[in-house]
N, C-alpha and C. Protein backbone atom coordinates (compact mmCIF):
# COMPACT_ATOMS: atom_id res chain seq x y z
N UNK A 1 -1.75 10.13 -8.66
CA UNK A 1 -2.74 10.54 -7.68
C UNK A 1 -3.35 11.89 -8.07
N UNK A 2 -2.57 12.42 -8.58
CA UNK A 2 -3.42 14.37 -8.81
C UNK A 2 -4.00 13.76 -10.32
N UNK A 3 -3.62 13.10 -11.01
CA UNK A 3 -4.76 13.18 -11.82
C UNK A 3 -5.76 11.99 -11.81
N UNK A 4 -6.27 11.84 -10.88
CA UNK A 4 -7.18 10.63 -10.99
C UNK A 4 -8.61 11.28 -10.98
N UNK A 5 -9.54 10.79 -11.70
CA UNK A 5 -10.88 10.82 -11.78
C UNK A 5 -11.84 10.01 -11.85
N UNK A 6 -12.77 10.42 -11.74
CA UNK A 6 -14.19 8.95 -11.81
C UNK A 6 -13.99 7.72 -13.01
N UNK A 7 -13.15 9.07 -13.92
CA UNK A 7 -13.23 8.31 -15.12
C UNK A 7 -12.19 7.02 -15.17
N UNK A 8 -11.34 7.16 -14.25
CA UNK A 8 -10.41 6.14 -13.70
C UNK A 8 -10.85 4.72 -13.40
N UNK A 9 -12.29 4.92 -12.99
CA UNK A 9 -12.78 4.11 -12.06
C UNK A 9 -14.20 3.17 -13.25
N UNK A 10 -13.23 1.91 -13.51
CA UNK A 10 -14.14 0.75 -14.08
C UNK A 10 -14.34 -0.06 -13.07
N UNK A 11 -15.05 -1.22 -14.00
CA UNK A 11 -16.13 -2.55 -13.50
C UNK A 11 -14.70 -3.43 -14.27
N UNK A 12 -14.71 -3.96 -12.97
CA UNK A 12 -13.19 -5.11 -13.36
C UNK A 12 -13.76 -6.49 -13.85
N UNK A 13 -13.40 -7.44 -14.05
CA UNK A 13 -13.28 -8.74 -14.33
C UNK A 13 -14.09 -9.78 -13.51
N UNK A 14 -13.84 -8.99 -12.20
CA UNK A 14 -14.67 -9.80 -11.04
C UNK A 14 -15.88 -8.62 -11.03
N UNK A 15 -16.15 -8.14 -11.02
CA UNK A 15 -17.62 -7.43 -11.06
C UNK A 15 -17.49 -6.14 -10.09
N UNK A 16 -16.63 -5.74 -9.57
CA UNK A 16 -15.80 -4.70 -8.67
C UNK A 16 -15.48 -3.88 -9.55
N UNK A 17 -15.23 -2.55 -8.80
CA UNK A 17 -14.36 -1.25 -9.42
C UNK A 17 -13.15 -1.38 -9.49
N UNK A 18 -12.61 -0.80 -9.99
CA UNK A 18 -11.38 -0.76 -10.11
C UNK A 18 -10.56 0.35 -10.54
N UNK A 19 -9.69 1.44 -9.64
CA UNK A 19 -8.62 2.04 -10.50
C UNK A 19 -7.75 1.96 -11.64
N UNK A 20 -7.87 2.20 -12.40
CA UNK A 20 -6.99 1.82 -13.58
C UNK A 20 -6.62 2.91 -14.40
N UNK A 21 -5.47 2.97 -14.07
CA UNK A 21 -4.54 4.10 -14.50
C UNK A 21 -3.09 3.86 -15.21
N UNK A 22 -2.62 4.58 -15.82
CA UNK A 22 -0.81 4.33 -16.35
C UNK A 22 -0.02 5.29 -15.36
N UNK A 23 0.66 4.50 -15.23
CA UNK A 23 2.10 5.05 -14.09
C UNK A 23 2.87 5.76 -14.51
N UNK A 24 2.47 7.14 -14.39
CA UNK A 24 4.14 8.58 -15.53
C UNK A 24 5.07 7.95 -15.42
N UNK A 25 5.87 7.16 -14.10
CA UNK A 25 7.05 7.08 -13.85
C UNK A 25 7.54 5.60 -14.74
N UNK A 26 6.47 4.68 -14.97
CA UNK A 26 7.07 3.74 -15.16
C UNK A 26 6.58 3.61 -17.11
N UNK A 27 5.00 4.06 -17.10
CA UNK A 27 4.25 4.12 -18.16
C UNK A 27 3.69 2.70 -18.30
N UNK A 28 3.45 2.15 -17.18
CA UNK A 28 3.07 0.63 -17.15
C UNK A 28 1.45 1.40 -16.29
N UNK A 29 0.54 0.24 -16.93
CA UNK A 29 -0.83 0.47 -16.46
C UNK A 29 -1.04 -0.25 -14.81
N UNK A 30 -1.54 0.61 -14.12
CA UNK A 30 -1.85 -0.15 -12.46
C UNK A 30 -3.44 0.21 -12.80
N UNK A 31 -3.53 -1.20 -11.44
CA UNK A 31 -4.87 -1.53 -11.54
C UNK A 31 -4.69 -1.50 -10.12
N UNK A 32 -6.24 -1.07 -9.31
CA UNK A 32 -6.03 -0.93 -7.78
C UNK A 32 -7.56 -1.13 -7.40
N UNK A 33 -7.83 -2.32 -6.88
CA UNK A 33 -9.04 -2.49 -6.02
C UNK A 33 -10.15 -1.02 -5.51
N UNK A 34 -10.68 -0.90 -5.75
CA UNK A 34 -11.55 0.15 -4.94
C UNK A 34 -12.33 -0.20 -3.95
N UNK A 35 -11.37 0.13 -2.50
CA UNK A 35 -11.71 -0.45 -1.38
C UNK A 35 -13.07 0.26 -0.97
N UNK A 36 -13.82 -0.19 0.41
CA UNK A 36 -15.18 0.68 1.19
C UNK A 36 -14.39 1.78 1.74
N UNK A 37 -13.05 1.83 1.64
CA UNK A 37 -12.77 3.33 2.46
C UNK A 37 -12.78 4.19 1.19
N UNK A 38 -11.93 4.06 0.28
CA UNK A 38 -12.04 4.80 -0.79
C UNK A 38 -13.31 5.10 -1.66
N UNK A 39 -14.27 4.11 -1.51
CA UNK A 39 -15.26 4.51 -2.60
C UNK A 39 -16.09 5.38 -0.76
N UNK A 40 -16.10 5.78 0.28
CA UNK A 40 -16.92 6.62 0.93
C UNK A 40 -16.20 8.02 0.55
N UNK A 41 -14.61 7.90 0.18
CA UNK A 41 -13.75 9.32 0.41
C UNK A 41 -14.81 10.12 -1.48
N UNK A 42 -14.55 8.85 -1.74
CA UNK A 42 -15.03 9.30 -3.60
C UNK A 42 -16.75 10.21 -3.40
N UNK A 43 -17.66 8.96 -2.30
CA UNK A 43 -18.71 9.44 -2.31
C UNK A 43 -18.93 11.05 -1.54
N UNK A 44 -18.08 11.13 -0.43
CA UNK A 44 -17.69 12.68 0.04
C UNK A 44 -17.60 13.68 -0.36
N UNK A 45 -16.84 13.49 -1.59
CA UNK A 45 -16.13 14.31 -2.39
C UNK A 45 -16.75 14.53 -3.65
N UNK A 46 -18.16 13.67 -3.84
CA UNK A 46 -19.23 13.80 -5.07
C UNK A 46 -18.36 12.82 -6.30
N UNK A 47 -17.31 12.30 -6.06
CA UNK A 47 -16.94 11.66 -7.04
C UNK A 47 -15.81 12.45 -8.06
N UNK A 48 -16.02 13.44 -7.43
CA UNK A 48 -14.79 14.40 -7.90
C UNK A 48 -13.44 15.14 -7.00
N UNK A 49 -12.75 14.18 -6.65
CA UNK A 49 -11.32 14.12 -6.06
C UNK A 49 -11.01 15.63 -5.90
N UNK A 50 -10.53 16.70 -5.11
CA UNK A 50 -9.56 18.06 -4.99
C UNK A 50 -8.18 17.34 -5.87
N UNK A 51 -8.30 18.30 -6.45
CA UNK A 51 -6.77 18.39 -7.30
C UNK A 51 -5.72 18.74 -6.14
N UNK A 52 -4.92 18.32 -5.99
CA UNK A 52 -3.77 18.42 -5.35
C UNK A 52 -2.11 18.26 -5.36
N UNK A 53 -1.44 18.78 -5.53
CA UNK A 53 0.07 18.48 -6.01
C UNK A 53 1.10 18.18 -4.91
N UNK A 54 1.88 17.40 -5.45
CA UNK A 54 2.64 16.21 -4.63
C UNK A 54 3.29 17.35 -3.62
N UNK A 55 3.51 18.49 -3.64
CA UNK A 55 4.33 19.33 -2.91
C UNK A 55 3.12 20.09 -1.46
N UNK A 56 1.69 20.63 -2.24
CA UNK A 56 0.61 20.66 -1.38
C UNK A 56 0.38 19.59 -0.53
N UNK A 57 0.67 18.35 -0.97
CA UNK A 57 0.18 17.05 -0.28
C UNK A 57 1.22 16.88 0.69
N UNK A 58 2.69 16.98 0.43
CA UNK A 58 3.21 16.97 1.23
C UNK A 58 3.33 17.97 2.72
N UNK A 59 2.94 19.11 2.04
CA UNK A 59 2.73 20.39 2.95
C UNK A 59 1.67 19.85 4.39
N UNK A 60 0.71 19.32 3.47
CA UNK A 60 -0.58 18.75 4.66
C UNK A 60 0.15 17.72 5.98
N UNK A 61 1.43 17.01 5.26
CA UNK A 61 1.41 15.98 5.72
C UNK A 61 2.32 16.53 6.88
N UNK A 62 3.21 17.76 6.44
CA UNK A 62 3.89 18.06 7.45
C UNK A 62 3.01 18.86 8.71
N UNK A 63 1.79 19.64 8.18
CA UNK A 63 0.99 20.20 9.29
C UNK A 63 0.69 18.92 9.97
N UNK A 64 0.01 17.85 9.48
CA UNK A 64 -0.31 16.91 10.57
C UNK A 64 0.45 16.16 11.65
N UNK A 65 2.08 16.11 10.64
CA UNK A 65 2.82 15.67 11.63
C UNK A 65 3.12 16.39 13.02
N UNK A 66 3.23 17.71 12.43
CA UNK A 66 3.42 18.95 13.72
C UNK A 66 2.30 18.74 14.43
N UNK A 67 1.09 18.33 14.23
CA UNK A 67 -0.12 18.40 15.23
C UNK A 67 0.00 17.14 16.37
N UNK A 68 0.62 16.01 15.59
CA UNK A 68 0.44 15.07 16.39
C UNK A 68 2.09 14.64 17.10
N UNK A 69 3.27 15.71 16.86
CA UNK A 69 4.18 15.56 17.70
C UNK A 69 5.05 14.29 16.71
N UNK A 70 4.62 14.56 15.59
CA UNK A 70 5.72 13.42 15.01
C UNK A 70 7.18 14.46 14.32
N UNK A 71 8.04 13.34 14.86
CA UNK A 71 9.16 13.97 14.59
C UNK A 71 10.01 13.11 13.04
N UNK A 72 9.35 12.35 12.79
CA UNK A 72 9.69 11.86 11.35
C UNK A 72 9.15 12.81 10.07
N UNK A 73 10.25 13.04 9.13
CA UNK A 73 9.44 13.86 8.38
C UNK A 73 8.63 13.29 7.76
N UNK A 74 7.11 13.35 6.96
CA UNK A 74 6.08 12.77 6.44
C UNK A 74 6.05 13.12 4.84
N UNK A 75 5.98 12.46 4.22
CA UNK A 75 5.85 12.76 2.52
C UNK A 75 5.18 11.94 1.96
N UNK A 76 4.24 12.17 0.89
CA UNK A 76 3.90 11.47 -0.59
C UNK A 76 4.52 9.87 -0.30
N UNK A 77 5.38 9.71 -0.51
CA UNK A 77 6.68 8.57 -0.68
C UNK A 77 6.55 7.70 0.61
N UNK A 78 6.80 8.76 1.77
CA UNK A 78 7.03 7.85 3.16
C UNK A 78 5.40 7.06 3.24
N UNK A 79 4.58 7.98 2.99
CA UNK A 79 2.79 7.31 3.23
C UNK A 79 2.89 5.84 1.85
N UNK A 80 3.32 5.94 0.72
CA UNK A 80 3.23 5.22 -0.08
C UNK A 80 4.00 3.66 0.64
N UNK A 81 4.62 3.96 1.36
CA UNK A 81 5.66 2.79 1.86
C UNK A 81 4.81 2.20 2.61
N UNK A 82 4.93 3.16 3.56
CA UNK A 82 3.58 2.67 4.68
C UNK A 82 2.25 1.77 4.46
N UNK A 83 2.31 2.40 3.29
CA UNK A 83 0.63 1.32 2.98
C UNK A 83 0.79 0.32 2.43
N UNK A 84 2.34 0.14 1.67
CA UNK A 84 3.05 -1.28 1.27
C UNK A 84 3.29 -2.26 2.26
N UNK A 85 3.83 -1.51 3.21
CA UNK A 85 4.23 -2.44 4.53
C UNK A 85 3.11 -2.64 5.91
N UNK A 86 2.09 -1.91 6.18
CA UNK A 86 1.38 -2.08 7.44
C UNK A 86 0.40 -1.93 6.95
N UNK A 87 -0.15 -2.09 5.54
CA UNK A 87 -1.35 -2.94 4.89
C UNK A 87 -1.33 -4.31 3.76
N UNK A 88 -0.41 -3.55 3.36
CA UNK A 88 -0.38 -5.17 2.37
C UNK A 88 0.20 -6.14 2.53
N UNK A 89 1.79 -5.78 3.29
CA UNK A 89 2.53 -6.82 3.90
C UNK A 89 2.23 -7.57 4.95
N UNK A 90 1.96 -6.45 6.30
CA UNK A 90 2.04 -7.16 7.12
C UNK A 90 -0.11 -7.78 7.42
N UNK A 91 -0.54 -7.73 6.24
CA UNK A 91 -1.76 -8.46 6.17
C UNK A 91 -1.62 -9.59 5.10
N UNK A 92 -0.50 -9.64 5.10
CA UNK A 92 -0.08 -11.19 4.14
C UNK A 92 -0.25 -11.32 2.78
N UNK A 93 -0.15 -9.90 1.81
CA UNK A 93 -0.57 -10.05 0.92
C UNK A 93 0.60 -10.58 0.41
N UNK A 94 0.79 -11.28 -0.97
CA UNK A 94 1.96 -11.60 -1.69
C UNK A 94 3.00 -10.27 -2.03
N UNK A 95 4.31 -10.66 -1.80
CA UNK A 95 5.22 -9.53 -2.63
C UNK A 95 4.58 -9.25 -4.06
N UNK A 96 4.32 -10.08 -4.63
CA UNK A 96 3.91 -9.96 -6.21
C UNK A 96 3.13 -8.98 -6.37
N UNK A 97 1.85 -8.87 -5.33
CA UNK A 97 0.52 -8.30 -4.95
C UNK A 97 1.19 -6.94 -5.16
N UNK A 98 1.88 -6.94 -3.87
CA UNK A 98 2.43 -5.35 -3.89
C UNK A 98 3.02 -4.95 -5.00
N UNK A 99 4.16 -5.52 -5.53
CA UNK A 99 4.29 -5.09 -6.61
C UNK A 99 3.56 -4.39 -7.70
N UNK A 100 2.71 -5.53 -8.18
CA UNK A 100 1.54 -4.83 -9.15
C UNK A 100 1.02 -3.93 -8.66
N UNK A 101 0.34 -3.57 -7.65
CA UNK A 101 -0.34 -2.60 -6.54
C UNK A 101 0.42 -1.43 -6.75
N UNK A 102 1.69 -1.31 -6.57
CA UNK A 102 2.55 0.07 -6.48
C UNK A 102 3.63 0.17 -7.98
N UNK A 103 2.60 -0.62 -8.49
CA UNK A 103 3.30 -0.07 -10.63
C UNK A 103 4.78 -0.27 -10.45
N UNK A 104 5.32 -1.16 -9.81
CA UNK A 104 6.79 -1.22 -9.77
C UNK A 104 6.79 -2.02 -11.31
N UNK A 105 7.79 -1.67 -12.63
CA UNK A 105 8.29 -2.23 -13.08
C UNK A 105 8.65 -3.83 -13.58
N UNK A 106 9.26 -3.95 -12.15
CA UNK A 106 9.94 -5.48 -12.15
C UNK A 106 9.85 -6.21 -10.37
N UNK A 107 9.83 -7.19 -9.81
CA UNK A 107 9.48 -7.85 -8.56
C UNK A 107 10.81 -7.23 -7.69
N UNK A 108 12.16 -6.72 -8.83
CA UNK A 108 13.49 -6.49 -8.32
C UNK A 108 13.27 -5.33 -7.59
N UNK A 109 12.43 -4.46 -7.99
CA UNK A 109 12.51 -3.20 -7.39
C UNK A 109 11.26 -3.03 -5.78
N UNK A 110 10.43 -3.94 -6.04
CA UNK A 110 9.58 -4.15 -5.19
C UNK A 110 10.36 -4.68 -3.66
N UNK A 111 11.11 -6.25 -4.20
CA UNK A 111 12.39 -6.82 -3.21
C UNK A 111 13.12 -5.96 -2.41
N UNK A 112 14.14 -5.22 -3.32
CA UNK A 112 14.67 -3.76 -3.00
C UNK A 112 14.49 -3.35 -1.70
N UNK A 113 13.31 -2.78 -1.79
CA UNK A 113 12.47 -1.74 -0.86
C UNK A 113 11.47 -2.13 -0.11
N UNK A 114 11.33 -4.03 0.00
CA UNK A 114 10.72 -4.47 0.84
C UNK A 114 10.61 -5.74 1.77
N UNK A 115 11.83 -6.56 1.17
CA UNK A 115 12.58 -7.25 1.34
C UNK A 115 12.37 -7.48 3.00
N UNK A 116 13.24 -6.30 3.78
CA UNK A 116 13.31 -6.59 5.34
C UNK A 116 12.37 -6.49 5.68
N UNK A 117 11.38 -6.31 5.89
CA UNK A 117 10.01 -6.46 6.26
C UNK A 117 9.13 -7.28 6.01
N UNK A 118 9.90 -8.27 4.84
CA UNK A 118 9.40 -10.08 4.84
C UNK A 118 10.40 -10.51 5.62
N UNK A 119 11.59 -10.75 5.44
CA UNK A 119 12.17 -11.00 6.71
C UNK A 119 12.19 -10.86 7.76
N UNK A 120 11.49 -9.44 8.30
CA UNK A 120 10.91 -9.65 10.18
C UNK A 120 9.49 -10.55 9.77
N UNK A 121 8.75 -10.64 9.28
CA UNK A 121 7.52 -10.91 9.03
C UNK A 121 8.11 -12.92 9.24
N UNK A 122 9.39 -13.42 8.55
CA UNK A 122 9.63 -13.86 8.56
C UNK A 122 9.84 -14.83 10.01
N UNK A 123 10.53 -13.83 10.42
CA UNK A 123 11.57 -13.97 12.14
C UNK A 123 10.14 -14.34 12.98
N UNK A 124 8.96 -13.67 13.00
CA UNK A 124 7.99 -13.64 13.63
C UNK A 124 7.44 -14.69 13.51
N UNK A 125 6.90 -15.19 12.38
CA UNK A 125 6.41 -16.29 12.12
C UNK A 125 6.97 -18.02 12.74
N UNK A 126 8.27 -17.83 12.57
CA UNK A 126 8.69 -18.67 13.10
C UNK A 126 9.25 -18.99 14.54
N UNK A 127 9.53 -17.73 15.30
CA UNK A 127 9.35 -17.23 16.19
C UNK A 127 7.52 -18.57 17.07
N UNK A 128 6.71 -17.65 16.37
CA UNK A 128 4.94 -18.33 16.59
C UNK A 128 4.71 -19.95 16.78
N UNK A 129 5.88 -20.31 15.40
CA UNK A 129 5.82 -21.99 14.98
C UNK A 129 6.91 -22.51 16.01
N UNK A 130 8.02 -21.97 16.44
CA UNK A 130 8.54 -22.40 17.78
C UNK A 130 7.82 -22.56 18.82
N UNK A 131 7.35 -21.32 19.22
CA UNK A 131 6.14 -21.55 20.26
C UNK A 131 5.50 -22.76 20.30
N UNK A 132 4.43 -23.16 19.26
CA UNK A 132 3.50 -23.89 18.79
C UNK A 132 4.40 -24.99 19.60
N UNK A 133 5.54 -25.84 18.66
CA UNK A 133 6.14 -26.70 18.73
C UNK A 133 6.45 -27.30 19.99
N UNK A 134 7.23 -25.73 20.64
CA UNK A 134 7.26 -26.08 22.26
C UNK A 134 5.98 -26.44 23.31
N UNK A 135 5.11 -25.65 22.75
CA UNK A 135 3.65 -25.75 23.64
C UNK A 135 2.97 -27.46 23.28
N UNK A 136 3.28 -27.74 21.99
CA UNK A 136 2.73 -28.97 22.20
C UNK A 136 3.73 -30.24 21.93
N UNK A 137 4.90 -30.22 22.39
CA UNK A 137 5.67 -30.68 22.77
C UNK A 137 5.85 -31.72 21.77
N UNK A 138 5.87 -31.07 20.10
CA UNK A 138 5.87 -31.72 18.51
C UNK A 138 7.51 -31.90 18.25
N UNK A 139 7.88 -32.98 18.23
CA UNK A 139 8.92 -34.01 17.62
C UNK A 139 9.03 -33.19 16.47
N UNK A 140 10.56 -32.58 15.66
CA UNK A 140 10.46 -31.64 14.56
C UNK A 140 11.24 -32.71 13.76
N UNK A 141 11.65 -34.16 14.17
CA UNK A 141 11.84 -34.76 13.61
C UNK A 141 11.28 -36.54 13.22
């Protein structure tokens, strides 16, 4: 994230932008959609991102939390989860998706750390298809 630039930002395969960067941690290349929220933050910002370091970023995150009365601490890491789970997950994207999305390595490490949150996603769903079943009074056999 602190070093990303315009120059980051190609014409993908499908005719879209695209982030495309190598991962320090893993040294595997991620590729990341360039959504309408991100390409307005890019256009804001002239296309040239504030440099910022994971410790500044975190600093912000703790002023905001103090503003809005959150008592969880906020970090780099905790926001990275977050956007795994209450955007990509729970909007149905594939585990795989995420995976590639967050430069994990291997699907093992993705599972890991996201696992229970297909399993409520899970509970819910079927949870819905009970409903269904009962409401229209469907023979499951």
């Amino acid at each position: 994230m602190t070093t990303l630039t315009t120059n980051n930002i190609e014409v993908g395969f499908d005719g879209n932008e695209w982030i495309q960067m190598i991962r320090k941690k893993t040294n595997r290349k991620i590729s990341v959609p360039v959504l309408p929220k991100t390409k307005k933050i890019l256009e804001k910002y002239g296309n040239e991102l504030p440099k910022i370091s994971n410790q500044k970023f975190n600093s912000y995150l703790k002023e905001i939390s103090a503003l809005l009365s959150i008592e969880k601490k906020l970090t780099h890491n905790i926001a990275r989860k977050t956007f795994a789970t209450t955007v990509l997950l729970y909007n149905n994207l594939p585990m795989e998706i995420v995976s590639e999305l967050l430069g994990h390595s291997n699907m093992n490490i993705t599972q890991a750390h996201y696992g229970k949150v297909v399993q409520k996603k899970v509970s819910d769903e079927m949870k819905n298809l009970q409903s269904k079943l009962l409401e229209n009074k469907t023979p499951l056999l």
